[in-house]
Protein backbone atom coordinates (compact mmCIF):
# COMPACT_ATOMS: atom_id res chain seq x y z
CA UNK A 1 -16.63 -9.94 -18.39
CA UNK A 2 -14.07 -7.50 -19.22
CA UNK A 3 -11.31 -8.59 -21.50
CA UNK A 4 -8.31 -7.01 -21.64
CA UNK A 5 -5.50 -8.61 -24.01
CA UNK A 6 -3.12 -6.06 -24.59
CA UNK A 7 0.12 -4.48 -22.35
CA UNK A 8 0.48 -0.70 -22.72
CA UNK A 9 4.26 -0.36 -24.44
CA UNK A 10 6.04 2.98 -25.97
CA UNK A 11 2.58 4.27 -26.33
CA UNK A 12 0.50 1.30 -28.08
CA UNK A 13 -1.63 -1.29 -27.17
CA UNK A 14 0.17 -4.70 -27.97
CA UNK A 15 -0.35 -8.54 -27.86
CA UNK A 16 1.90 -9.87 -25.34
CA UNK A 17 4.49 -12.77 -26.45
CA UNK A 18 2.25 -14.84 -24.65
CA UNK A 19 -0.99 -16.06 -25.85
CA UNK A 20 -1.86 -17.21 -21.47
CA UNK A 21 -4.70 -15.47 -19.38
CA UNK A 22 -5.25 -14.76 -16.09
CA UNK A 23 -8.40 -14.93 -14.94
CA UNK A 24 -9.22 -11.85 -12.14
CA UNK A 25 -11.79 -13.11 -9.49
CA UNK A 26 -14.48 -11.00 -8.10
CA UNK A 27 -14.22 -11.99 -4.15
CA UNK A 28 -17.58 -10.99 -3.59
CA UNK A 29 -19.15 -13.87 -6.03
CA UNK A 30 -16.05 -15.76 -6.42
CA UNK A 31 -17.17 -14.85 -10.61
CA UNK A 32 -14.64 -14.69 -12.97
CA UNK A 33 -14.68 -11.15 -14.00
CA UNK A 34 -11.85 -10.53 -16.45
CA UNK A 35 -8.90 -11.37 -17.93
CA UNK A 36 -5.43 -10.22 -18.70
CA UNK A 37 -1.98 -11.13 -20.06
CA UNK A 38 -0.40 -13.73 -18.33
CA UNK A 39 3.29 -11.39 -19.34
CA UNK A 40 6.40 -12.99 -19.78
CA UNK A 41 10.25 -11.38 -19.21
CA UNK A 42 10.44 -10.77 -22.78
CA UNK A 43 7.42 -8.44 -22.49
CA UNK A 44 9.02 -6.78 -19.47
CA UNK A 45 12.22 -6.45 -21.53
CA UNK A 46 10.24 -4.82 -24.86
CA UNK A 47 9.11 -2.61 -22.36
CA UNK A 48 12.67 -1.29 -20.92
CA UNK A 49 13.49 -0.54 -23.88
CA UNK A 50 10.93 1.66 -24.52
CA UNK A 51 11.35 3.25 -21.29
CA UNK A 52 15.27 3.98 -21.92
CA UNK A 53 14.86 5.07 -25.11
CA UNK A 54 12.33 7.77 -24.00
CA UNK A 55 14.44 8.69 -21.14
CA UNK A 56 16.56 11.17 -22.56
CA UNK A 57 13.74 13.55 -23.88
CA UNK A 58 11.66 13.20 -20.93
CA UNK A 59 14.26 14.23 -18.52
CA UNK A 60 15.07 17.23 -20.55
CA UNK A 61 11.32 18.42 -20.68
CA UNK A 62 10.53 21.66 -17.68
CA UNK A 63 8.98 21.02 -14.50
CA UNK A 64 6.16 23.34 -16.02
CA UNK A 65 5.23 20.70 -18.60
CA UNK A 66 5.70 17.50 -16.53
CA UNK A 67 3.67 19.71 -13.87
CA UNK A 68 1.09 19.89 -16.36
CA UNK A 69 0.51 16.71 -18.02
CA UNK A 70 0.19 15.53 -14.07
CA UNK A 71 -2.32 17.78 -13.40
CA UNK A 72 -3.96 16.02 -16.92
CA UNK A 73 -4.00 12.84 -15.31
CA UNK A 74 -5.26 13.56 -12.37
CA UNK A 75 -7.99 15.40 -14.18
CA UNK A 76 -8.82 12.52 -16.37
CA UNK A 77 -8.46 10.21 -13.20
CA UNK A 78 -11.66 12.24 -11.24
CA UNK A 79 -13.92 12.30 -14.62
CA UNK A 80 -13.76 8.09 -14.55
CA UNK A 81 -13.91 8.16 -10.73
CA UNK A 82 -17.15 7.05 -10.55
CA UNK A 83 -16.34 3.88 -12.98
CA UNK A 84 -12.84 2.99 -11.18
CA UNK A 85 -13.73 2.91 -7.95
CA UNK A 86 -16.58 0.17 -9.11
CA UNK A 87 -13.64 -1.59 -10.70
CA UNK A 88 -11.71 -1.97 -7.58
CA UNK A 89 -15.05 -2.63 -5.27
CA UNK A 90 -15.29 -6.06 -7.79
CA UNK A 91 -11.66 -6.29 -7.69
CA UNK A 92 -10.86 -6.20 -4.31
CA UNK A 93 -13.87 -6.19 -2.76
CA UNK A 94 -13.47 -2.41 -0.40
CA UNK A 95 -17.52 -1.75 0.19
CA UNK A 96 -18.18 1.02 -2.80
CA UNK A 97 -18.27 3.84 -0.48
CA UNK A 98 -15.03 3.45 0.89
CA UNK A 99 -13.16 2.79 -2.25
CA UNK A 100 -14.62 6.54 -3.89
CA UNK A 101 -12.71 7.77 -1.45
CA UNK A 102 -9.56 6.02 -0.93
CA UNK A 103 -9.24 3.97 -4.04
CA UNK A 104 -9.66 6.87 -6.25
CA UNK A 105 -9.57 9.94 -4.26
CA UNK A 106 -6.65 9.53 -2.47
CA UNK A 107 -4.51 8.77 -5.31
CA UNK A 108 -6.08 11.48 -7.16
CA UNK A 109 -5.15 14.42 -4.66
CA UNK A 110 -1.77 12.26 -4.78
CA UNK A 111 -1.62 13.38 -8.52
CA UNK A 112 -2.43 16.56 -7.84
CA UNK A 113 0.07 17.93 -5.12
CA UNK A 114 2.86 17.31 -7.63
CA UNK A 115 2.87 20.44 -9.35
CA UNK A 116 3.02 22.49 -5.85
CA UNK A 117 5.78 20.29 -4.42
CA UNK A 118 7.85 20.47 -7.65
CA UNK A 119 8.55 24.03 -6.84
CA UNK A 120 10.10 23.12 -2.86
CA UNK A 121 12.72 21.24 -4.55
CA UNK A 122 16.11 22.43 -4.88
CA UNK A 123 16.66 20.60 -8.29
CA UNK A 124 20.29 23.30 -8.66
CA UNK A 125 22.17 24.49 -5.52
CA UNK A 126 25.90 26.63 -5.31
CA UNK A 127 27.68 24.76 -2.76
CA UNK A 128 31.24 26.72 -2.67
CA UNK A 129 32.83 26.33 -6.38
CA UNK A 130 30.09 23.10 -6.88
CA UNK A 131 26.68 23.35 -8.60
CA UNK A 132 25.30 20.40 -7.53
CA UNK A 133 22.69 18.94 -9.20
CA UNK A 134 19.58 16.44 -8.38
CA UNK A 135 18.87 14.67 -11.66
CA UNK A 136 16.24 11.78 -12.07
CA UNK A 137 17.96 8.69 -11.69
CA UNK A 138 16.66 6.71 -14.94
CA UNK A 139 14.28 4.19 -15.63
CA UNK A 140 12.04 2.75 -12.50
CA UNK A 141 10.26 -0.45 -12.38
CA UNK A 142 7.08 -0.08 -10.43
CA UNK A 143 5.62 -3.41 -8.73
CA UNK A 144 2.60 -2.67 -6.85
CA UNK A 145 0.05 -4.77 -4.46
CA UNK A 146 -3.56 -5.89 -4.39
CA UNK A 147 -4.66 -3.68 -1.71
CA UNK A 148 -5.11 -0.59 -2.57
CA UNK A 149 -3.86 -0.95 -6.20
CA UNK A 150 -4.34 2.13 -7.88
CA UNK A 151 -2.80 4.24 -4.72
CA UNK A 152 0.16 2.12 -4.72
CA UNK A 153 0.87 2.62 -8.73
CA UNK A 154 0.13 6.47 -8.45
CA UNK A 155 2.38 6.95 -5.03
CA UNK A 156 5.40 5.29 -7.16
CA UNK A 157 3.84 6.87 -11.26
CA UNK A 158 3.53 10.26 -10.31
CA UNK A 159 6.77 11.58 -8.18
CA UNK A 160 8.95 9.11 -10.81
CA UNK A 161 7.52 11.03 -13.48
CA UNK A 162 7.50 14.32 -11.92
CA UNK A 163 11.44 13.70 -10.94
CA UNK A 164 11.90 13.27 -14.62
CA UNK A 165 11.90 9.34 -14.96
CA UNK A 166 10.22 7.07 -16.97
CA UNK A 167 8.39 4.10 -15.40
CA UNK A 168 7.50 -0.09 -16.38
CA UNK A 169 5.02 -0.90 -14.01
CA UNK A 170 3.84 -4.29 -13.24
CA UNK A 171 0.96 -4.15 -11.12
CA UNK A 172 -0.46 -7.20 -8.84
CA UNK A 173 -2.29 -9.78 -11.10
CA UNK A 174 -5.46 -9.87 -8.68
CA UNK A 175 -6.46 -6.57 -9.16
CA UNK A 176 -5.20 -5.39 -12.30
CA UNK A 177 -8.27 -3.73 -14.24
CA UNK A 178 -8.00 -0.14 -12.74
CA UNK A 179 -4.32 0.05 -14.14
CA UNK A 180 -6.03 -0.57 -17.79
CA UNK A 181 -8.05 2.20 -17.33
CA UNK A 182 -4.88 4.86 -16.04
CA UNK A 183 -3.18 3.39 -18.88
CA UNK A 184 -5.62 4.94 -21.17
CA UNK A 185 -6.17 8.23 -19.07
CA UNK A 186 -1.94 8.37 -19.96
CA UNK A 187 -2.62 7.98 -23.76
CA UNK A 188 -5.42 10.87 -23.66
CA UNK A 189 -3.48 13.32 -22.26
CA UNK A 190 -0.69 12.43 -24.26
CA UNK A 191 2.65 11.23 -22.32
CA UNK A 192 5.41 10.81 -24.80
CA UNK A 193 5.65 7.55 -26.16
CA UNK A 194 7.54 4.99 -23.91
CA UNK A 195 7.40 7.42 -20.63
CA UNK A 196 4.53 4.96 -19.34
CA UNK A 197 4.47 1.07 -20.12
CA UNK A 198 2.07 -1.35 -18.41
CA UNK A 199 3.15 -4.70 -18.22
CA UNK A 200 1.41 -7.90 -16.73
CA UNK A 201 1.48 -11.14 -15.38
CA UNK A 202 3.02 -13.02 -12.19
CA UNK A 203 5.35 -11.87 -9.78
CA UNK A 204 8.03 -14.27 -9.87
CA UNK A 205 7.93 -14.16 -13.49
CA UNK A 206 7.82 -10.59 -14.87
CA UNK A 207 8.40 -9.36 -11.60
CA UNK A 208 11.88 -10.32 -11.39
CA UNK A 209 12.47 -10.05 -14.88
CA UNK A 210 12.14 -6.34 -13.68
CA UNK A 211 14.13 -6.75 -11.19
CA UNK A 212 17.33 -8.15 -12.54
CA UNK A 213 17.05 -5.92 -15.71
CA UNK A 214 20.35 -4.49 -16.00
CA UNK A 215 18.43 -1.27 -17.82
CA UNK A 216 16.25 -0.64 -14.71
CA UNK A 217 17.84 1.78 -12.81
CA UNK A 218 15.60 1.54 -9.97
CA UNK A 219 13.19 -0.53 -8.45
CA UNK A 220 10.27 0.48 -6.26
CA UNK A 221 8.46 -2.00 -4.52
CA UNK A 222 5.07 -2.73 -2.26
CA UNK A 223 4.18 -5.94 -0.86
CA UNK A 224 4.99 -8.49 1.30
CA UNK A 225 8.40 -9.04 3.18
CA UNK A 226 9.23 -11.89 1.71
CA UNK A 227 8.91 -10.67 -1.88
CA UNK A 228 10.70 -7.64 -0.82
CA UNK A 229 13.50 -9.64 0.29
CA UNK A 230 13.86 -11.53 -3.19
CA UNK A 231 13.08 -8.09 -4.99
CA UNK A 232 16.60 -6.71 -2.97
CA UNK A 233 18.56 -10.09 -3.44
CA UNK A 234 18.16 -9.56 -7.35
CA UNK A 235 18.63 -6.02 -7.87
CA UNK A 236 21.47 -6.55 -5.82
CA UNK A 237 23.13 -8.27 -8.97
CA UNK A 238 23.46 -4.85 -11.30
CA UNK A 239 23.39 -2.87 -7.63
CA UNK A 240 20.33 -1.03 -8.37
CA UNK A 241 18.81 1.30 -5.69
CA UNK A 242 15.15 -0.50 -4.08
CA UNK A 243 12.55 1.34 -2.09
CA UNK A 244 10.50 -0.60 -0.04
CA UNK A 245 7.52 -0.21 1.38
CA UNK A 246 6.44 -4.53 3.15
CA UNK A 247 4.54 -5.83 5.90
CA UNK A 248 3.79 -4.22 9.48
CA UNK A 249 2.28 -5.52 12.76
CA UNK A 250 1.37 -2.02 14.32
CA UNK A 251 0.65 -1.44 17.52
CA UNK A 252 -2.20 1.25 19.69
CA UNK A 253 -0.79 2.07 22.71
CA UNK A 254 -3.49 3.76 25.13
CA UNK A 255 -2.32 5.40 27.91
CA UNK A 256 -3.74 5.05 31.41
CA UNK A 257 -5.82 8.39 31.00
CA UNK A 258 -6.89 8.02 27.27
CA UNK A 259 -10.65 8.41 26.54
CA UNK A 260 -10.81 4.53 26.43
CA UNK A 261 -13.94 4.27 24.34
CA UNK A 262 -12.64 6.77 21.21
CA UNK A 263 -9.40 5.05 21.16
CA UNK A 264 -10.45 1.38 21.10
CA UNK A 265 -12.74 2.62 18.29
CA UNK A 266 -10.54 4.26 16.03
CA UNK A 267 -7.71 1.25 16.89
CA UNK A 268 -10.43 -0.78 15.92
CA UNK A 269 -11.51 0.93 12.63
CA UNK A 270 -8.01 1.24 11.89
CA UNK A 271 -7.40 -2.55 12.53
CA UNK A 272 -10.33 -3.61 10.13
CA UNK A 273 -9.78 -1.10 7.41
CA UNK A 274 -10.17 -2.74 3.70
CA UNK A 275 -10.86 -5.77 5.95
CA UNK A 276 -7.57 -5.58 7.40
CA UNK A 277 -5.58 -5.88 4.51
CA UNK A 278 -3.46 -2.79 4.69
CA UNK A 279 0.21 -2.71 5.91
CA UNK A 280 -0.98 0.46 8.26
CA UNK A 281 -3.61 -1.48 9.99
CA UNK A 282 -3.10 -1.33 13.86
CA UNK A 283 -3.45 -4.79 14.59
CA UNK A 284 -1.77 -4.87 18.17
CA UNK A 285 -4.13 -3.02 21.19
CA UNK A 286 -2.00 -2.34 23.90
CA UNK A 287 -3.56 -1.35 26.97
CA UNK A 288 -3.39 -0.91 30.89
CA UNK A 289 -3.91 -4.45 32.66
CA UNK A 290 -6.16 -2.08 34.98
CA UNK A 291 -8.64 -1.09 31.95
CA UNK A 292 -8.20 -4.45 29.80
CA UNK A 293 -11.69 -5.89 30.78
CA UNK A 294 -13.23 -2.08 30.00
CA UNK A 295 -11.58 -2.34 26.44
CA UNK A 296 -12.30 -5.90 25.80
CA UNK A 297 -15.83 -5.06 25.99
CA UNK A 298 -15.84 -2.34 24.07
CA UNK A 299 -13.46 -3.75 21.16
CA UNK A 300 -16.22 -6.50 21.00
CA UNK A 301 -18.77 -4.09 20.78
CA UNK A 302 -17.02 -2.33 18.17
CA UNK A 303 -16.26 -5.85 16.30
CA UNK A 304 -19.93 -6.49 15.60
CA UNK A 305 -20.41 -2.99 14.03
CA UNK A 306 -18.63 -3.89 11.48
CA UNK A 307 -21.80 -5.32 9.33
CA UNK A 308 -20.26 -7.96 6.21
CA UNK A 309 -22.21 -7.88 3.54
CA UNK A 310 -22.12 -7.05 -0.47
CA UNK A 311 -19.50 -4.30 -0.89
CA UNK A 312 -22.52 -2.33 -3.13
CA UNK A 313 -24.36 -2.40 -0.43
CA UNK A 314 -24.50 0.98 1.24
CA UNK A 315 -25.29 -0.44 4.34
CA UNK A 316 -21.67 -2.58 4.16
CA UNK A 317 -18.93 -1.54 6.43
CA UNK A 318 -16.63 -5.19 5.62
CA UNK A 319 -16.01 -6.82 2.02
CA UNK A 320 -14.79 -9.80 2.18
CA UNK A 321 -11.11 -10.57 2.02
CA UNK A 322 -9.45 -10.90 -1.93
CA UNK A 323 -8.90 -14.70 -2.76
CA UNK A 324 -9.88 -18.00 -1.21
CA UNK A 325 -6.29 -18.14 -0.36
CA UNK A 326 -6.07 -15.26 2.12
CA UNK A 327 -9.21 -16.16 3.75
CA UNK A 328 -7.60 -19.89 4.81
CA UNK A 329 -4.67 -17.59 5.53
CA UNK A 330 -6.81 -15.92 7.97
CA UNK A 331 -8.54 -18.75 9.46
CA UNK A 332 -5.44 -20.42 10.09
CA UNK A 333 -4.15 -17.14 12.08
CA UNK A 334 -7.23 -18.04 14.15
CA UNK A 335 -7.04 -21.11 15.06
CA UNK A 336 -3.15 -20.54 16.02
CA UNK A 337 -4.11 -18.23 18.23
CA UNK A 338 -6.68 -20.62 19.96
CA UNK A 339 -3.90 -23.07 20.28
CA UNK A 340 -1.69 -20.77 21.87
CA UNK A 341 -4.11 -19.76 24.50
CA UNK A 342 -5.46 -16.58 23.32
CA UNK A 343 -8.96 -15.59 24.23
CA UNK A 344 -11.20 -15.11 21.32
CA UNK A 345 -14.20 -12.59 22.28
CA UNK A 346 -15.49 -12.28 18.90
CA UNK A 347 -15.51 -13.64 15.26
CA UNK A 348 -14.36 -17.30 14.39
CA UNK A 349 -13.63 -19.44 11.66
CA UNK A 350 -17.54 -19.96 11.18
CA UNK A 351 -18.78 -18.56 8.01
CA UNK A 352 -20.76 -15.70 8.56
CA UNK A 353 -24.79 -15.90 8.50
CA UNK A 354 -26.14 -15.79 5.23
CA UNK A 355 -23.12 -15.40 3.51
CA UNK A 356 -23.08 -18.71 1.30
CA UNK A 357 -20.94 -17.37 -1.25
CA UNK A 358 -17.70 -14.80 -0.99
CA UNK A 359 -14.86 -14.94 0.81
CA UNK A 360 -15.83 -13.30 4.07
CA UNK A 361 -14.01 -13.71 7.44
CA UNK A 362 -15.75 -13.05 10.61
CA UNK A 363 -14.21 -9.68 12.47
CA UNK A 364 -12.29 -11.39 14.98
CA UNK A 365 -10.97 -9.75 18.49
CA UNK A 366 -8.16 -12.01 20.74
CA UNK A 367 -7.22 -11.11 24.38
CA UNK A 368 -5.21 -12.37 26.76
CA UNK A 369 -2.35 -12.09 24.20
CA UNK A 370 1.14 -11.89 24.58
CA UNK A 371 3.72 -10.41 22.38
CA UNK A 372 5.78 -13.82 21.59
CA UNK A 373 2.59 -15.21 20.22
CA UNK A 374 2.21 -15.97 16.24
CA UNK A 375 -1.17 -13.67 15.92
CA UNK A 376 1.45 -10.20 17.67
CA UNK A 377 4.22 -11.06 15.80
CA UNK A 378 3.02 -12.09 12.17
CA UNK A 379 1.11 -9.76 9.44
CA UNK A 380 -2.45 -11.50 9.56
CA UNK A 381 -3.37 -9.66 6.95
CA UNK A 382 -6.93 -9.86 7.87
CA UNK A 383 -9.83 -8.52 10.30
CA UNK A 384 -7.84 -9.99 13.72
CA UNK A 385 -7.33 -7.83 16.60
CA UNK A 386 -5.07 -8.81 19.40
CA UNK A 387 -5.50 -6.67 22.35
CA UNK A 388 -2.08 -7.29 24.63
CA UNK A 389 -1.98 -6.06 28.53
CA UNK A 390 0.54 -4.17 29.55
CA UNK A 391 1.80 -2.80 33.14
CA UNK A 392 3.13 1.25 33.26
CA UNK A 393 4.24 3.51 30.22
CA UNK A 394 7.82 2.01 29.89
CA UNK A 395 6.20 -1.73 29.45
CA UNK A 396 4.30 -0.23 27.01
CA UNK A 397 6.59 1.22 24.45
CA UNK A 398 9.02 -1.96 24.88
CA UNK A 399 6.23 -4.06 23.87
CA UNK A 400 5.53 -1.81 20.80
CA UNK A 401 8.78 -1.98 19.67
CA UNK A 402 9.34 -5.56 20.16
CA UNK A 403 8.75 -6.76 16.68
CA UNK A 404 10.46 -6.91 13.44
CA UNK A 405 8.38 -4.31 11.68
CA UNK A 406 8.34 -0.78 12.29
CA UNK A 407 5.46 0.96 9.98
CA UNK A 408 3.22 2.51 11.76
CA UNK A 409 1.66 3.17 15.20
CA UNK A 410 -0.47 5.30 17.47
CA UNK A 411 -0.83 6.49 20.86
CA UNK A 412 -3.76 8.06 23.02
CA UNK A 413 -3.27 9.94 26.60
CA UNK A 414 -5.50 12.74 27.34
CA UNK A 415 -2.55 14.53 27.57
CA UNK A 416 -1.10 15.54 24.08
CA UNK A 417 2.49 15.73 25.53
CA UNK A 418 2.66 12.92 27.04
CA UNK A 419 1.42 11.22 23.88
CA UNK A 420 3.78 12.91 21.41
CA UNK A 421 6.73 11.92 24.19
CA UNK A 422 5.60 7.79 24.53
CA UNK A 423 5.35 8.69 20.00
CA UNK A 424 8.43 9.70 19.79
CA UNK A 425 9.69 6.15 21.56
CA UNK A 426 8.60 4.42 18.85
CA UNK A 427 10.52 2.71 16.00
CA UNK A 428 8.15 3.35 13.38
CA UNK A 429 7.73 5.50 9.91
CA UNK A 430 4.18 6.67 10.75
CA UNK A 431 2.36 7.22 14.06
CA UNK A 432 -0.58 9.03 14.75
CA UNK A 433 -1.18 10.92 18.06
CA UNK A 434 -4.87 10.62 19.61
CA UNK A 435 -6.70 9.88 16.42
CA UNK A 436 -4.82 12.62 14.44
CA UNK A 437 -5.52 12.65 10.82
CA UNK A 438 -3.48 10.45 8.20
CA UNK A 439 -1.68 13.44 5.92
CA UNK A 440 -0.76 12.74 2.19
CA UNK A 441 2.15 14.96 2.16
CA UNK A 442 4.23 13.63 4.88
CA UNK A 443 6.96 10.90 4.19
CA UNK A 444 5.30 7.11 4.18
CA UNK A 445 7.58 4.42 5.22
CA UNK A 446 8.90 2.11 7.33
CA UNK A 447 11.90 1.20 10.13
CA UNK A 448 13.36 -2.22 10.36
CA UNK A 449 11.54 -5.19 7.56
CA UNK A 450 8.41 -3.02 7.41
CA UNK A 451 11.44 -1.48 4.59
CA UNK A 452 12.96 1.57 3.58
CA UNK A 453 12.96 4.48 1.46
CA UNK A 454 9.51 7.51 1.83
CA UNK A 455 6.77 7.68 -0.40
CA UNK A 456 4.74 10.50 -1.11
CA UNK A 457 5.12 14.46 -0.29
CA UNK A 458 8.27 15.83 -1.19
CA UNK A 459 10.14 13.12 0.20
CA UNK A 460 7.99 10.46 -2.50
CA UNK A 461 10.15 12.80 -5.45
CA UNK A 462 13.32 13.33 -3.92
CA UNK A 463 13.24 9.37 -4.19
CA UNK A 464 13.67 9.05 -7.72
CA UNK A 465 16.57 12.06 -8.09
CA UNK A 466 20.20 11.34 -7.83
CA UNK A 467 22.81 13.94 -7.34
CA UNK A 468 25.99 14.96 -9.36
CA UNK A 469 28.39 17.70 -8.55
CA UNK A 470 29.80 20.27 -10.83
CA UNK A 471 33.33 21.76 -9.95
CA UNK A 472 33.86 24.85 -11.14
């Protein structure tokens, strides 16, 4: 079991004001594999301090060196690669191979993009007898998800840092142990003192304490709407810019002369990635009422492929989902969906065979939906596909947008014009065109509740700048 009993403040390891635990569960064995802090807001607050008092000399350090103590991380990041993305397999329960490569890599080549993009930014510009400046805006709490936790601290760490801030991050008490392990990557390559502080414990405790801090400048948040709302509703008090990035309920839309079997597939895999706990996952298949019995076979077809099993496993292509709690969350989507007359071709409620212990959920596929129904219009958060009819290109795109989120989406037609025209219909941050692939330094973000503000790319750093102008 791996014990970790210390926060990460103005560069040292120290006891928390709280002498609480919280136990992290692997949701493979439903073991107890570690424990951390249980934080309270007086640890949050030791570690504003220590983020405002370092302020000052980290925004005055170059781009060069800020550029370069990135790189450092990133470096130190790929040597433990091996090690964290075993941490976040137990953690979260991504099958091993999959979490090498987007538990670690992708926040690595993250990382590592920052010194390039520094150099696009206009940080001085002569506009008549103004120099206007874009300065970083201060101190930034970080609050971060479950899902793909290390991502999600490294796409708010990195361009804060880079912009000149200096960060408290509080990442997601179910899958905490990676952060430990960037905290100490930070202390190697040595950060200034109180430029980095890790903090623990719940959301609604340290979280907020965050939040509210009249010494946060800025808040950046990932998670789910509802949090997000409460997240805006207290920074509101000392009128604190929030980024947001919350839920989504994205939709596939394949056009009449799409190649039907590689876009149900890829809506599929996109639908069931990390076992359908990501905010991009396309969990709404829209497609014509002519082809729907075509696609319903081969979405079930797809649906078994998906082969649960022990995320170690090579053989694995679905962990199981992260608590107890999201897999009744889950089944409950399920059975809603039954009641309101949805057809479910595949997966159940049933545990899966031979799976006595875990918290597995069967890969479930629903037609005969329509778009007022709870399983199109809430985040499942889960392995549920609802494939929706629809009759001509305009019904299409209306049903897309119909919904409060607005993340992401795709769209498939054999011909790429008319899929970038029915794209660019769409009320949403992110959409890929026939399959195209998911690029790093583009904006992420969303319209509507899915929230506001970009991640990542230039756009991720231009996020934490603010902007004065000099009359002279």
């Amino acid at each position: 079991m791996e014990i970790r009993d210390r926060l990460y403040i103005d560069g040292q390891w120290v006891a928390s004001t709280s002498s609480r635990m919280i136990d992290v569960i692997n949701p493979t064995t439903e073991e107890v594999i570690g424990r951390v802090p249980d934080g309270t807001p007086e640890d949050a607050g030791r570690a504003v301090a220590a983020a405002r008092a370092a302020f000052g000399g980290w925004a005055g350090t170059s781009l060069t060196q800020r550029a370069r103590l990135l790189q450092a991380i990133a470096d130190g990041l790929k040597a433990r690669a091996e090690e964290i993305a075993a941490v976040i397999t137990r953690e979260v329960g991504m099958p091993l191979m999959l979490s090498r490569r987007f538990q670690v890599g992708v926040p690595v080549i993250t990382i590592a993009s920052i010194p390039a993009l520094l150099g696009e930014i206009a940080f001085e510009e002569r506009i008549g007898n103004s120099l206007v400046l874009r300065e970083p805006i201060g101190v930034v709490g970080c609050i971060t998800p479950w899902n793909f936790p290390l991502h999600q601290i490294i796409a708010k760490v990195a361009p804060a840092l880079a912009a000149g801030c200096t960060v408290v991050v509080k990442p997601s008490e179910i899958a905490p142990l990676n952060a430990f392990i960037l905290a100490e990557v930070i202390a190697e390559v040595g950060l200034p003192d109180g430029v980095f502080n890790l903090v623990m414990g719940a959301g609604p405790v340290v979280g907020e304490a965050i939040a509210s801090h009249p010494e946060v400048d800025m808040i950046s948040f990932t998670g789910s709407t509802r949090a997000g709302r409460r997240i805006s509703e207290l920074a509101a008090a000392t009128v604190k810019p929030v980024t947001m990035e919350l839920g989504g309920k994205s939709p596939t839309i394949i056009l009449d002369d799409a190649d039907l079997e590689q876009a149900v597939h890829d809506g599929m895999a996109w639908c069931f990635f990390n076992s359908g706990q990501a905010c991009v996952a396309l969990s709404r298949m829209l497609v014509p009422r002519s082809r729907l019995a075509e696609a319903e076979q081969i979405a079930v077809e797809a649906a078994r492929s998906f082969t649960l099993g022990d995320p170690f496993d090579a053989r694995t292509r679905l962990g199981p989902l992260t608590s107890a709690a999201q897999r009744e969350r889950v089944h409950g989507y399920i059975t809603k969906g039954l009641e309101e007359g949805a057809r479910l071709l595949a997966g159940g409620t049933d545990p899966p065979e031979g799976l006595d212990r875990g918290y597995f959920v069967r890969p479930a596929v629903f037609s005969g939906v329509r778009n007022d129904m709870m399983i199109a219009r809430e985040e499942i958060f889960g392995p549920v596909q609802s494939i929706i009819a629809y009759d001509g290109e305009d019904d299409a795109v209306a049903i897309a947008n119909d919904t409060e989120y607005g993340l992401c989406g795709a769209v498939w037609s054999s011909d790429p014009e008319r899929a970038q025209r029915v794209a660019r219909r769409l009320r949403a941050g992110q959409i890929q065109v026939n399959g195209a692939t998911y690029n790093l330094l583009a904006p992420f973000g969303g319209y509507k509740q899915s929230g506001h503000g970009r991640e990542l790319g230039r756009a991720g750093i231009e996020g934490f700048l603010t902007t004065t102008a000099l009359q002279l």
